[in-house]
Structure formats: C-alpha cells, structure tokens
PDB file of N, CA and C in Angstrom:
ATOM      1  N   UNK A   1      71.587  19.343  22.830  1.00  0.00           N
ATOM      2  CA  UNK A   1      71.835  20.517  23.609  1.00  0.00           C
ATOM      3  C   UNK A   1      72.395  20.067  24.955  1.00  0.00           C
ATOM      4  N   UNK A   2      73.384  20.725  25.623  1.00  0.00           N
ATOM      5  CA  UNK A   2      73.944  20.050  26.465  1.00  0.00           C
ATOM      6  C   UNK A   2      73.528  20.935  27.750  1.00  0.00           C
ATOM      7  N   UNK A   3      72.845  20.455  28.769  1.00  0.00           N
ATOM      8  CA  UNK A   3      72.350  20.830  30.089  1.00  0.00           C
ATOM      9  C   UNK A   3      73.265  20.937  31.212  1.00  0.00           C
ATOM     10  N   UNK A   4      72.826  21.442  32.201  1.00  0.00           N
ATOM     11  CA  UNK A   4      73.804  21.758  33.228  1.00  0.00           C
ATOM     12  C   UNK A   4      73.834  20.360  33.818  1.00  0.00           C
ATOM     13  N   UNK A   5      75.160  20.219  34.394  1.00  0.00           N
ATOM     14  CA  UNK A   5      75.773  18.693  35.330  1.00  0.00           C
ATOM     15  C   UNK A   5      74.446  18.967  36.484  1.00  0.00           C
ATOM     16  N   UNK A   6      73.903  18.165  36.963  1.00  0.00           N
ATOM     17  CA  UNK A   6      73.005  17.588  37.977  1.00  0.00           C
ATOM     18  C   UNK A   6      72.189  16.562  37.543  1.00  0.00           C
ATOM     19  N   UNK A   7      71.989  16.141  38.678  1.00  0.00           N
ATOM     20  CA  UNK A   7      71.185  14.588  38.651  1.00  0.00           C
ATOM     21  C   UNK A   7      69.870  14.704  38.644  1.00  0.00           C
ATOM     22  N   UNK A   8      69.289  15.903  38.776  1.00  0.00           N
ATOM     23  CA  UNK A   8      67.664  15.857  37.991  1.00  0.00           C
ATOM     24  C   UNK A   8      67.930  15.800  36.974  1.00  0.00           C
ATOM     25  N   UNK A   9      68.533  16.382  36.005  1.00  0.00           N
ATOM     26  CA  UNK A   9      68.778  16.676  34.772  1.00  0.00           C
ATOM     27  C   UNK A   9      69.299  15.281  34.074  1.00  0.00           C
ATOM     28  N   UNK A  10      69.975  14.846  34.383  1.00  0.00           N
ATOM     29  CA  UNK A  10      70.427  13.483  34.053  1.00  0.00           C
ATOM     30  C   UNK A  10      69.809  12.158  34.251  1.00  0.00           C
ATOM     31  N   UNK A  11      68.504  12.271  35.241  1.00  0.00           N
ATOM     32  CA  UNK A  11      67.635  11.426  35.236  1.00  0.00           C
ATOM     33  C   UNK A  11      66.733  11.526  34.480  1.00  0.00           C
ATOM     34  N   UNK A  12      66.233  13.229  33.725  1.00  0.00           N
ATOM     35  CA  UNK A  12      65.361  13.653  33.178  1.00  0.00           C
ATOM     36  C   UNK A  12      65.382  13.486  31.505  1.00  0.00           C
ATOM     37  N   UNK A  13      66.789  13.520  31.174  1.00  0.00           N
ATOM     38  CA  UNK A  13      67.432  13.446  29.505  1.00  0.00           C
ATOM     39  C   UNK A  13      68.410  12.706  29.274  1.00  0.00           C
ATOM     40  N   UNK A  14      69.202  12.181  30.572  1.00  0.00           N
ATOM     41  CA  UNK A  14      69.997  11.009  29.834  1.00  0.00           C
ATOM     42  C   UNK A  14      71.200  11.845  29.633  1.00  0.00           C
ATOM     43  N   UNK A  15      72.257  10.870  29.533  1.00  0.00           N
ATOM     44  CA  UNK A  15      73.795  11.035  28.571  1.00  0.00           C
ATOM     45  C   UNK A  15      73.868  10.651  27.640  1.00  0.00           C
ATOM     46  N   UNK A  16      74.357  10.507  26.537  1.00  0.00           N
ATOM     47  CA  UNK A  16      74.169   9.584  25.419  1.00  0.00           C
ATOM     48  C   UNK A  16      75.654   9.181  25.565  1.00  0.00           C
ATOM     49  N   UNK A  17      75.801   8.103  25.042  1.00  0.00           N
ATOM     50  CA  UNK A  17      76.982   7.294  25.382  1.00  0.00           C
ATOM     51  C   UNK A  17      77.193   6.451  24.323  1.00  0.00           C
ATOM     52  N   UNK A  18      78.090   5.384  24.527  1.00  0.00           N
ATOM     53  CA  UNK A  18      78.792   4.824  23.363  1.00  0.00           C
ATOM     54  C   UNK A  18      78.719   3.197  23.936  1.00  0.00           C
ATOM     55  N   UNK A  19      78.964   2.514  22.907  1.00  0.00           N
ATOM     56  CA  UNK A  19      78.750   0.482  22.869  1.00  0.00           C
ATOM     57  C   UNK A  19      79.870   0.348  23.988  1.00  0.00           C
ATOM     58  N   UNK A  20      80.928   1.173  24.728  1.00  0.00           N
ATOM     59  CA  UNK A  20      81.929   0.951  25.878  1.00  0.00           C
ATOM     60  C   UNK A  20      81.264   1.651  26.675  1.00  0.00           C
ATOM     61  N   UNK A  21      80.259   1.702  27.038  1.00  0.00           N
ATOM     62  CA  UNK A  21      79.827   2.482  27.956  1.00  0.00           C
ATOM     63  C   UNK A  21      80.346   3.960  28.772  1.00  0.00           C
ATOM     64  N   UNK A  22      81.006   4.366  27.518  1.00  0.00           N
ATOM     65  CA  UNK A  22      81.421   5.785  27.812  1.00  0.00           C
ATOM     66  C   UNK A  22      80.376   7.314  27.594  1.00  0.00           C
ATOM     67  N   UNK A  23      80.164   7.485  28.792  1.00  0.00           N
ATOM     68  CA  UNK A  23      79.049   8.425  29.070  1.00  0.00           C
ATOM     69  C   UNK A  23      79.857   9.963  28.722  1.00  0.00           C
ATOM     70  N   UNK A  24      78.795  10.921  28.119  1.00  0.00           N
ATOM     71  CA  UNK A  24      79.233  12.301  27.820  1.00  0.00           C
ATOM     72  C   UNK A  24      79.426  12.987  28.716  1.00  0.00           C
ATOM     73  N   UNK A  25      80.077  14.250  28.985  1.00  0.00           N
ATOM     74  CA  UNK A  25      80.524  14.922  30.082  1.00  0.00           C
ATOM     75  C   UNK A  25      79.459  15.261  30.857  1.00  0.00           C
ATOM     76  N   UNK A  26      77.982  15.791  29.979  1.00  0.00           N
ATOM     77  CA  UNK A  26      77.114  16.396  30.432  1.00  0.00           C
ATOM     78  C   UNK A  26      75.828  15.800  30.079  1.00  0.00           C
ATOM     79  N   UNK A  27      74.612  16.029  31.040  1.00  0.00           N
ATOM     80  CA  UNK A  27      73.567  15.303  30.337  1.00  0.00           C
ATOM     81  C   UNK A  27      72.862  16.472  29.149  1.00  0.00           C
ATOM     82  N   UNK A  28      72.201  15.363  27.917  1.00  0.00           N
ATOM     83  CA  UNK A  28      71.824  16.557  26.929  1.00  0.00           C
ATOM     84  C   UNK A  28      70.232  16.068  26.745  1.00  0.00           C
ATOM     85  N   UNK A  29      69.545  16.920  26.037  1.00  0.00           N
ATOM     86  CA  UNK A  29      68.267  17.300  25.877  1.00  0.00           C
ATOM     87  C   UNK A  29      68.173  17.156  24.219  1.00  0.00           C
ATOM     88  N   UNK A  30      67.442  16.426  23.128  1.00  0.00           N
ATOM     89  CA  UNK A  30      66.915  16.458  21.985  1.00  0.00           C
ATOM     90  C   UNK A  30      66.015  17.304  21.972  1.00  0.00           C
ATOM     91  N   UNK A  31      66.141  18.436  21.375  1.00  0.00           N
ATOM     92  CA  UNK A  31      65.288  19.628  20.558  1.00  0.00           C
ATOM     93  C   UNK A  31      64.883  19.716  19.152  1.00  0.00           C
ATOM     94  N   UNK A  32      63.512  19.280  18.788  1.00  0.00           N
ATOM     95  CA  UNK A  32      63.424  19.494  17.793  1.00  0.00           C
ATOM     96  C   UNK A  32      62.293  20.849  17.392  1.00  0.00           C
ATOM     97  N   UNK A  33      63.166  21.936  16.662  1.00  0.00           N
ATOM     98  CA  UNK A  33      62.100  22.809  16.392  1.00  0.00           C
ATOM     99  C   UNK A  33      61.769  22.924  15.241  1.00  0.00           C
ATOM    100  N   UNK A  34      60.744  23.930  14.851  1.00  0.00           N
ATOM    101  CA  UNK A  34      59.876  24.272  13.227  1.00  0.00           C
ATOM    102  C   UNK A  34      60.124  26.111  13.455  1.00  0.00           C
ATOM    103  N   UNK A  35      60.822  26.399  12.480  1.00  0.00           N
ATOM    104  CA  UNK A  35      61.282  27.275  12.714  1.00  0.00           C
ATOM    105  C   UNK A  35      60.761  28.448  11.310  1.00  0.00           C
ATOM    106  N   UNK A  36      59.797  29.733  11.068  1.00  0.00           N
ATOM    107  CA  UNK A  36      59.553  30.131  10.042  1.00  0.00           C
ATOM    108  C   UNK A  36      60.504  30.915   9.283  1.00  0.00           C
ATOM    109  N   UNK A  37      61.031  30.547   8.477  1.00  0.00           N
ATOM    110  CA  UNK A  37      62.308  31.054   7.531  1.00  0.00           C
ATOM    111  C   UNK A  37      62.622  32.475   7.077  1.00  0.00           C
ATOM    112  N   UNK A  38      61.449  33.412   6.899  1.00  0.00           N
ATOM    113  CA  UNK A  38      62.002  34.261   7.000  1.00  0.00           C
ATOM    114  C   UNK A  38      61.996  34.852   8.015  1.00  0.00           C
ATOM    115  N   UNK A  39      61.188  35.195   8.785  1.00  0.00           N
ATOM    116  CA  UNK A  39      61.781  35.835  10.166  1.00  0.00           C
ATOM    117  C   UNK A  39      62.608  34.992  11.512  1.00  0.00           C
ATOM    118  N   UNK A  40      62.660  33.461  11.044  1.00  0.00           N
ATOM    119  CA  UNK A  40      63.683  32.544  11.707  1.00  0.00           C
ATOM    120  C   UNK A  40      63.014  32.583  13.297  1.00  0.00           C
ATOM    121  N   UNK A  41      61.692  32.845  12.984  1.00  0.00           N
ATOM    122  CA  UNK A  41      61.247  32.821  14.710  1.00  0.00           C
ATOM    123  C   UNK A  41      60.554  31.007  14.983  1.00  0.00           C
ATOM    124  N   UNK A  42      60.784  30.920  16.014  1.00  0.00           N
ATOM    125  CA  UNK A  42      60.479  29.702  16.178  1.00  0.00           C
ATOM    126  C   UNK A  42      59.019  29.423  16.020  1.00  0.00           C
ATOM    127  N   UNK A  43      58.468  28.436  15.546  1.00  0.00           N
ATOM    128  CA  UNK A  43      56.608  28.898  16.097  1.00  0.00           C
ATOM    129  C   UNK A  43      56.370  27.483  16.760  1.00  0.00           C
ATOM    130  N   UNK A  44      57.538  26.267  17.320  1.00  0.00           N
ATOM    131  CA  UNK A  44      56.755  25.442  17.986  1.00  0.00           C
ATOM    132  C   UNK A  44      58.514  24.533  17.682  1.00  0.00           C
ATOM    133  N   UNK A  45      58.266  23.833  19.472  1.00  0.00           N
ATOM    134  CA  UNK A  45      59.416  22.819  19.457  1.00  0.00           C
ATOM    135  C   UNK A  45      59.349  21.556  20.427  1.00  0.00           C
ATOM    136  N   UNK A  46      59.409  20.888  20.557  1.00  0.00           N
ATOM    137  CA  UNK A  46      59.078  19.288  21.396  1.00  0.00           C
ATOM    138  C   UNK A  46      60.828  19.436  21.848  1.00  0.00           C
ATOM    139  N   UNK A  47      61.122  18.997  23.602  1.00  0.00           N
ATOM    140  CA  UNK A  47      62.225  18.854  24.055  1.00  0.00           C
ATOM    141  C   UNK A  47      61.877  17.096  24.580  1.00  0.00           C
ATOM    142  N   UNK A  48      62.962  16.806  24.612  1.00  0.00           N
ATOM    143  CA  UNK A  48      62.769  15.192  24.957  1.00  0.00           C
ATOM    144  C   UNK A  48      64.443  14.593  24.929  1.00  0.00           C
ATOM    145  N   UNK A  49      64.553  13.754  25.966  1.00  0.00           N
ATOM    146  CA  UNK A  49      66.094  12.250  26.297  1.00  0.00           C
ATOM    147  C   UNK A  49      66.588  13.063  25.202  1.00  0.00           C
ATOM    148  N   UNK A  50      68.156  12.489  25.614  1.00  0.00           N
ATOM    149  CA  UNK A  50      68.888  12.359  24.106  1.00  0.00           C
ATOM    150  C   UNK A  50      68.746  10.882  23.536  1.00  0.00           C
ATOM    151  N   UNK A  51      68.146  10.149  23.992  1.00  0.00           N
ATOM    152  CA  UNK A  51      67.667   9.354  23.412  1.00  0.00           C
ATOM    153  C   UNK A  51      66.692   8.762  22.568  1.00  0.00           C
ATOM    154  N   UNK A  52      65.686  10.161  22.579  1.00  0.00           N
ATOM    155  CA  UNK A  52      64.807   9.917  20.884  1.00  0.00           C
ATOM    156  C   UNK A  52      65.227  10.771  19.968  1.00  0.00           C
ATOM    157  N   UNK A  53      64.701   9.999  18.633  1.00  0.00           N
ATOM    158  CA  UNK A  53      64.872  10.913  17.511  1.00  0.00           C
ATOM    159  C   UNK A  53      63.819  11.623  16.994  1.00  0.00           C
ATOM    160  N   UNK A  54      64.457  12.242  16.090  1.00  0.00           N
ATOM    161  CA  UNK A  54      64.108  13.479  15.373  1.00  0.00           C
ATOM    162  C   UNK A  54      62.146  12.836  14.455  1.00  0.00           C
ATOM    163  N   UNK A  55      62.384  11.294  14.069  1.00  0.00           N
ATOM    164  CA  UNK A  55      61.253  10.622  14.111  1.00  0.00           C
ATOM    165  C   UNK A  55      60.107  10.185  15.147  1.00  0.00           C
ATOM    166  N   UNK A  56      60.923  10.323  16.316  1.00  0.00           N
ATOM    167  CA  UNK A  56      59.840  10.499  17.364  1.00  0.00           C
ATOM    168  C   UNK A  56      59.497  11.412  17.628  1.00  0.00           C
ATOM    169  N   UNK A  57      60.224  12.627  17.580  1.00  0.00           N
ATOM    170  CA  UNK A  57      59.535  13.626  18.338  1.00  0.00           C
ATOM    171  C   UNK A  57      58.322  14.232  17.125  1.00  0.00           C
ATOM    172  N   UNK A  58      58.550  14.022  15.984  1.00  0.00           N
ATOM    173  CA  UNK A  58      57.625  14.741  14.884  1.00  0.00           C
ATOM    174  C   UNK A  58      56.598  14.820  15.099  1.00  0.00           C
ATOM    175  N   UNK A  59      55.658  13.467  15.503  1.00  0.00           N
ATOM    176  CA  UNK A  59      54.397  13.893  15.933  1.00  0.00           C
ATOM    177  C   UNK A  59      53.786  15.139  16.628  1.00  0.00           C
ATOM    178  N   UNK A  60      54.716  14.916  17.493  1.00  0.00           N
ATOM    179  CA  UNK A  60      54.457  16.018  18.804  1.00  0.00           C
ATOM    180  C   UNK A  60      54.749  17.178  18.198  1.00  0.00           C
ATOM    181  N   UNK A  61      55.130  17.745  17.252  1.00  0.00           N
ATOM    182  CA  UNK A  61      55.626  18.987  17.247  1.00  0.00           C
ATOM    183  C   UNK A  61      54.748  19.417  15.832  1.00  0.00           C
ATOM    184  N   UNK A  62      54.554  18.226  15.313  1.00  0.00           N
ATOM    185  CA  UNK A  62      53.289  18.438  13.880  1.00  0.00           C
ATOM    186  C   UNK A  62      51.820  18.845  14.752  1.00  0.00           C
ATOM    187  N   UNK A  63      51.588  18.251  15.733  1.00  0.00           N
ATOM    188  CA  UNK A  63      50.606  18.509  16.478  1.00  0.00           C
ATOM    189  C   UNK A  63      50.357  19.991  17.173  1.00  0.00           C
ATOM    190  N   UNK A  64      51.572  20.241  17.627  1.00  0.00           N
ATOM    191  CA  UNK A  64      51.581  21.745  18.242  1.00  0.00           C
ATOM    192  C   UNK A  64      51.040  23.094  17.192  1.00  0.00           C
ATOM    193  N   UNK A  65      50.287  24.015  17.986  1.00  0.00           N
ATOM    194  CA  UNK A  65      49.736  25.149  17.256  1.00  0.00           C
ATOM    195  C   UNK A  65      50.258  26.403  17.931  1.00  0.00           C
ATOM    196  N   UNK A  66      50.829  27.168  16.759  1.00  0.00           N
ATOM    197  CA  UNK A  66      51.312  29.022  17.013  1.00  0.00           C
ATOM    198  C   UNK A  66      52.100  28.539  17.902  1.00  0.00           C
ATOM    199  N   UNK A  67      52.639  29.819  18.642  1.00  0.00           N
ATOM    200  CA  UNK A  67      53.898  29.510  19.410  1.00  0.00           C
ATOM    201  C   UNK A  67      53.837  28.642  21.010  1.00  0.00           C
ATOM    202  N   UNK A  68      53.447  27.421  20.747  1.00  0.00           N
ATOM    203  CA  UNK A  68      53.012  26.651  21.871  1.00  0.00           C
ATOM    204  C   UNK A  68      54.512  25.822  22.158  1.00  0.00           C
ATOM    205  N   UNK A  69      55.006  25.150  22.636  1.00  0.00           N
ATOM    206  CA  UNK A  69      55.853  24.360  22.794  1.00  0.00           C
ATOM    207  C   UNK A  69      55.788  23.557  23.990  1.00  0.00           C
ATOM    208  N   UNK A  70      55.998  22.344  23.565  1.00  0.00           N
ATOM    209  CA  UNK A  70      55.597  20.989  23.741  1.00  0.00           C
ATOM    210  C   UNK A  70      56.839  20.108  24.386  1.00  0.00           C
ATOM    211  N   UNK A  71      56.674  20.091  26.217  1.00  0.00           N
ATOM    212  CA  UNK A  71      57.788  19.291  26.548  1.00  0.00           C
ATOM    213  C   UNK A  71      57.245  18.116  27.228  1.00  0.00           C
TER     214      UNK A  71
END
C-alpha cells in the first residue's frame, strides 16, 4: 500500500527497493488482512515495513480476535 511522501512515514515502513539501490517513489506499508467472504468485511489485519512478509505477519493476525487490528 503506498503512503503519503514524508519522512515519518518512511522511517516508519520503508521503500522497498531494488539490488541498484533504486528506491520507490513512495514509502509503502505491508497489509495483511483476514477478510470474511461472504460479507467481505474485514474481521482483523496486522500493518507492518514493506519489508516483512506475508509469513511474518501471520502470527500476529492469527492471534487477533473480532474486529481488533493489530499494528
């Protein structure tokens, strides 16, 4: 998810970038949510860097209860 340009924000989640050290326009945020299918409402999501994955954040978001969300 891509966040607004500022330097809290970019100290807070990072750019993700490339082996030339080419940084993205904007800093972004990894969201992972659990989302209930038929009414597509969210019931719980962990925000975190663009630098973890979707394996890190699982814990955290297996852990979360009803519509709590976990940053």
């Amino acid at each position: 998810m891509d966040l607004a340009d500022t330097p809290a924000n970019e100290h807070a989640y990072g750019r993700p970038g490339t082996a030339t050290d080419l940084k993205s326009s904007y800093p972004q945020a990894r969201v992972l949510g659990l989302v209930e299918c038929g009414t597509h409402a969210v019931t719980g999501a962990v925000v975190s860097g663009s630098s973890a994955s979707g394996h890190e954040l699982y814990p955290a978001l297996q852990g979360s209860r009803g519509n709590r969300f976990v940053l």
